[in-house]
Protein backbone atom coordinates (compact mmCIF):
# COMPACT_ATOMS: atom_id res chain seq x y z
CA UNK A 1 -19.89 9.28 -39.03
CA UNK A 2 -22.32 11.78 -40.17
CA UNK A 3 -22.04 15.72 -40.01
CA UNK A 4 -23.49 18.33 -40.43
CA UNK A 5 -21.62 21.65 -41.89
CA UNK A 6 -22.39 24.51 -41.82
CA UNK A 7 -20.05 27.92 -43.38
CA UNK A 8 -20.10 30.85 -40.94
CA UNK A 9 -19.25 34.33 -40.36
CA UNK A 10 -18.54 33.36 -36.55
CA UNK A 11 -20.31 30.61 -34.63
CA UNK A 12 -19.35 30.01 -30.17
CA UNK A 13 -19.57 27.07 -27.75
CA UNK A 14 -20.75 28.24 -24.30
CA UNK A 15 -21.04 26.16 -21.36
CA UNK A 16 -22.15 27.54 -17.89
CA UNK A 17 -22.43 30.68 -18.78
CA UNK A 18 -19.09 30.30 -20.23
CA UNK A 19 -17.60 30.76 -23.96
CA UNK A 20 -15.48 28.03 -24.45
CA UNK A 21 -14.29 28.53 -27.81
CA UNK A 22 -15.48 30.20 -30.83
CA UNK A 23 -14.60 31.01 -34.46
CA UNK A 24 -15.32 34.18 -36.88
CA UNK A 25 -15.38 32.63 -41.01
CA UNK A 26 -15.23 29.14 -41.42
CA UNK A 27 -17.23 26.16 -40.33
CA UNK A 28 -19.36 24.35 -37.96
CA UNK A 29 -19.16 21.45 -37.89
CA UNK A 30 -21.67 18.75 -35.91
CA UNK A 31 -20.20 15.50 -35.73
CA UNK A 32 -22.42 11.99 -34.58
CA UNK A 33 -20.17 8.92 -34.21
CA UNK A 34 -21.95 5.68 -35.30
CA UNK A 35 -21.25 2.03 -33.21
CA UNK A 36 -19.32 1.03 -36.32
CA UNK A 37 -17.16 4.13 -37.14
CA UNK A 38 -13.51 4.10 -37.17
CA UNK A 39 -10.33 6.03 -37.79
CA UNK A 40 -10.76 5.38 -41.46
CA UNK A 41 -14.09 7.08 -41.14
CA UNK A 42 -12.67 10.25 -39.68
CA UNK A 43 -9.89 10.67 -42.44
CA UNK A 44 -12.39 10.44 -45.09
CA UNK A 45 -14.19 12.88 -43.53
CA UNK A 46 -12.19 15.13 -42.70
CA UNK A 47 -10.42 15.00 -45.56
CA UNK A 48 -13.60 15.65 -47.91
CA UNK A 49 -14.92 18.98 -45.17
CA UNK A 50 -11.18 20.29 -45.75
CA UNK A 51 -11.10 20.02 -49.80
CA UNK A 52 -15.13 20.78 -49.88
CA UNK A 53 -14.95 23.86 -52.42
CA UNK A 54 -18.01 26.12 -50.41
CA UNK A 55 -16.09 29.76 -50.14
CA UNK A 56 -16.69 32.48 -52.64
CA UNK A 57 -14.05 33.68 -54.86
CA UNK A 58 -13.56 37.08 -55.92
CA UNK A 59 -16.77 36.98 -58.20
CA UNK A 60 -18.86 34.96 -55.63
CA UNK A 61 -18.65 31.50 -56.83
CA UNK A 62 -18.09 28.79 -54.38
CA UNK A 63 -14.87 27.87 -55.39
CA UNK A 64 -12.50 28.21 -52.48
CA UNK A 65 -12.24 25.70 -49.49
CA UNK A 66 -11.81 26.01 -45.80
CA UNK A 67 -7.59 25.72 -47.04
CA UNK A 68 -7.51 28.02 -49.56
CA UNK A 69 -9.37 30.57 -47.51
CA UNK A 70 -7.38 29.32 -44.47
CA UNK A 71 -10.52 29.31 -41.79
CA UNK A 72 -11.76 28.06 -39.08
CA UNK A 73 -13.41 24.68 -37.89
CA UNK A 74 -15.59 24.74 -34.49
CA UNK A 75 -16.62 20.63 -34.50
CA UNK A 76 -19.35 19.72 -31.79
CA UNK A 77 -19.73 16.34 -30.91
CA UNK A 78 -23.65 15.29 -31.44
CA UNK A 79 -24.97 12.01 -31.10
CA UNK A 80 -28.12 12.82 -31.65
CA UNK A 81 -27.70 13.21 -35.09
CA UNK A 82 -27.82 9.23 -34.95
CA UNK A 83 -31.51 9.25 -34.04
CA UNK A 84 -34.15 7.01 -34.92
CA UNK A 85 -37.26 8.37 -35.24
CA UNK A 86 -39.25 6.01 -37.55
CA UNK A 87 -41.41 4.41 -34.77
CA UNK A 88 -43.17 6.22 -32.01
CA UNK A 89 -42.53 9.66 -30.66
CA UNK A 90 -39.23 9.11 -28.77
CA UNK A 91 -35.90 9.18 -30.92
CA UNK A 92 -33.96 6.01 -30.69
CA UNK A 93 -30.13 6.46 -29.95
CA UNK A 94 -29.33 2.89 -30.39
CA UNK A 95 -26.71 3.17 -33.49
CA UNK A 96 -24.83 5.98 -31.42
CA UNK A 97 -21.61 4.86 -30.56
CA UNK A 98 -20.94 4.28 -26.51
CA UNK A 99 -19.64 7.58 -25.06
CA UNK A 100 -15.93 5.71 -24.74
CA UNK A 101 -15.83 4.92 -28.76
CA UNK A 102 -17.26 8.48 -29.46
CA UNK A 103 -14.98 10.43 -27.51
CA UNK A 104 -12.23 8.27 -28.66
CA UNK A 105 -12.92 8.85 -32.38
CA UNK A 106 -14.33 12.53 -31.53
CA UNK A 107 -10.70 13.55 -30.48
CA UNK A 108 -9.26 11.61 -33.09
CA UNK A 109 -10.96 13.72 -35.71
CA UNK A 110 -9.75 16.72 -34.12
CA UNK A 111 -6.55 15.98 -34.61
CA UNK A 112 -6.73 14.90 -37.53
CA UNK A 113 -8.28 18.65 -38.32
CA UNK A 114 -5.56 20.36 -36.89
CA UNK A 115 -2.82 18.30 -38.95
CA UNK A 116 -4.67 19.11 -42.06
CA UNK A 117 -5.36 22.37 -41.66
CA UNK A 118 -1.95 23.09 -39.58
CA UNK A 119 -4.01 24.92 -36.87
CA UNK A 120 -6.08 24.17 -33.63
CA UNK A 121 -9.45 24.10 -34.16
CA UNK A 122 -11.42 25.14 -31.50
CA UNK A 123 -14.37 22.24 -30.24
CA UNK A 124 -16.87 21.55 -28.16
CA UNK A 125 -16.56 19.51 -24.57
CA UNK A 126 -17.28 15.73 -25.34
CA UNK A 127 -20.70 14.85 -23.32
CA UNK A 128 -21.49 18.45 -22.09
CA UNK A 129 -24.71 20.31 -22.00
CA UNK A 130 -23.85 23.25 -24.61
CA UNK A 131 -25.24 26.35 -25.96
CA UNK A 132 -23.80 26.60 -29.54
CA UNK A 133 -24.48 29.92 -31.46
CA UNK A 134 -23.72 30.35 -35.32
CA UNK A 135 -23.98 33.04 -37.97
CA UNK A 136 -25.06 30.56 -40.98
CA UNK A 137 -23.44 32.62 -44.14
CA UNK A 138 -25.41 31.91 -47.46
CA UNK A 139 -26.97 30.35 -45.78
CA UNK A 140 -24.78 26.79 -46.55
CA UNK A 141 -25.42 23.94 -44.97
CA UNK A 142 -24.18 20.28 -46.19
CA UNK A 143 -25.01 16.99 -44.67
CA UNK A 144 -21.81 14.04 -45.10
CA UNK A 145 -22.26 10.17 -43.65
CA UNK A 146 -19.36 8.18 -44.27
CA UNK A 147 -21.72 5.28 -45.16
CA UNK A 148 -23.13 7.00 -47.61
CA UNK A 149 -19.69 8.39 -50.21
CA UNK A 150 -21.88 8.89 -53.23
């Protein structure tokens, strides 16, 4: 699995025309879901985004996480974050997992969010053409692959 994050003052999902679901502080979260990714995957991940310490304290030092400031997640499925681009002009989605295994492991890691933050986080729709907007606050923005826990 790889992600991006990114911490936000607010950050919306709109589809049609229509807002689906939005947050105000907290993060957004991009998820791509590799061939090989599993359940394991997904609880190291979420796991690490939960505990990341990324918030300011009182003096402005990143110190807090998404817990201790008890925010919000809005996770996007993105399976274009699994491109190939290395030869030719035309990214290569080959490592992206089918649209069954993502959406299988895509919900997974949603609930597996809202256990370990004891809260519904608002998401995306699986497979849909969406319009995501984000107020990027720092601006912070980290970049996780499970395949890569260094």
């Amino acid at each position: 699995m790889r992600a991006i994050i990114q911490r936000v003052s607010g950050a919306s999902v709109t589809i049609e025309n229509v807002k689906i679901s939005s947050i105000k502080t907290g993060l957004m979260i991009l998820l791509g879901i590799e061939q090989e990714d599993s359940e394991e995957d997904a609880q190291w991940l979420v796991r690490k985004i939960c505990s990341l310490r990324i918030f300011g304290d009182e003096n402005g030092n990143m110190n807090h996480s998404l817990q201790d400031i008890k925010g919000e997640v809005l996770l996007v499925s993105q399976f274009t974050l699994h491109a190939k681009i290395k030869k030719g002009n035309r990214p290569s989605f080959i490592k992206a997992a089918s649209p069954e295994i993502a959406n299988k492991l895509y919900e997974i890691t949603k609930q597996l969010f809202n256990t370990e933050l004891n809260q519904n986080i608002a998401a995306g729709k699986f497979g849909a053409m969406m319009q995501v907007q984000l107020i990027n606050d720092g601006p912070i923005t980290l970049i996780i692959d499970t395949k890569n826990k260094e």
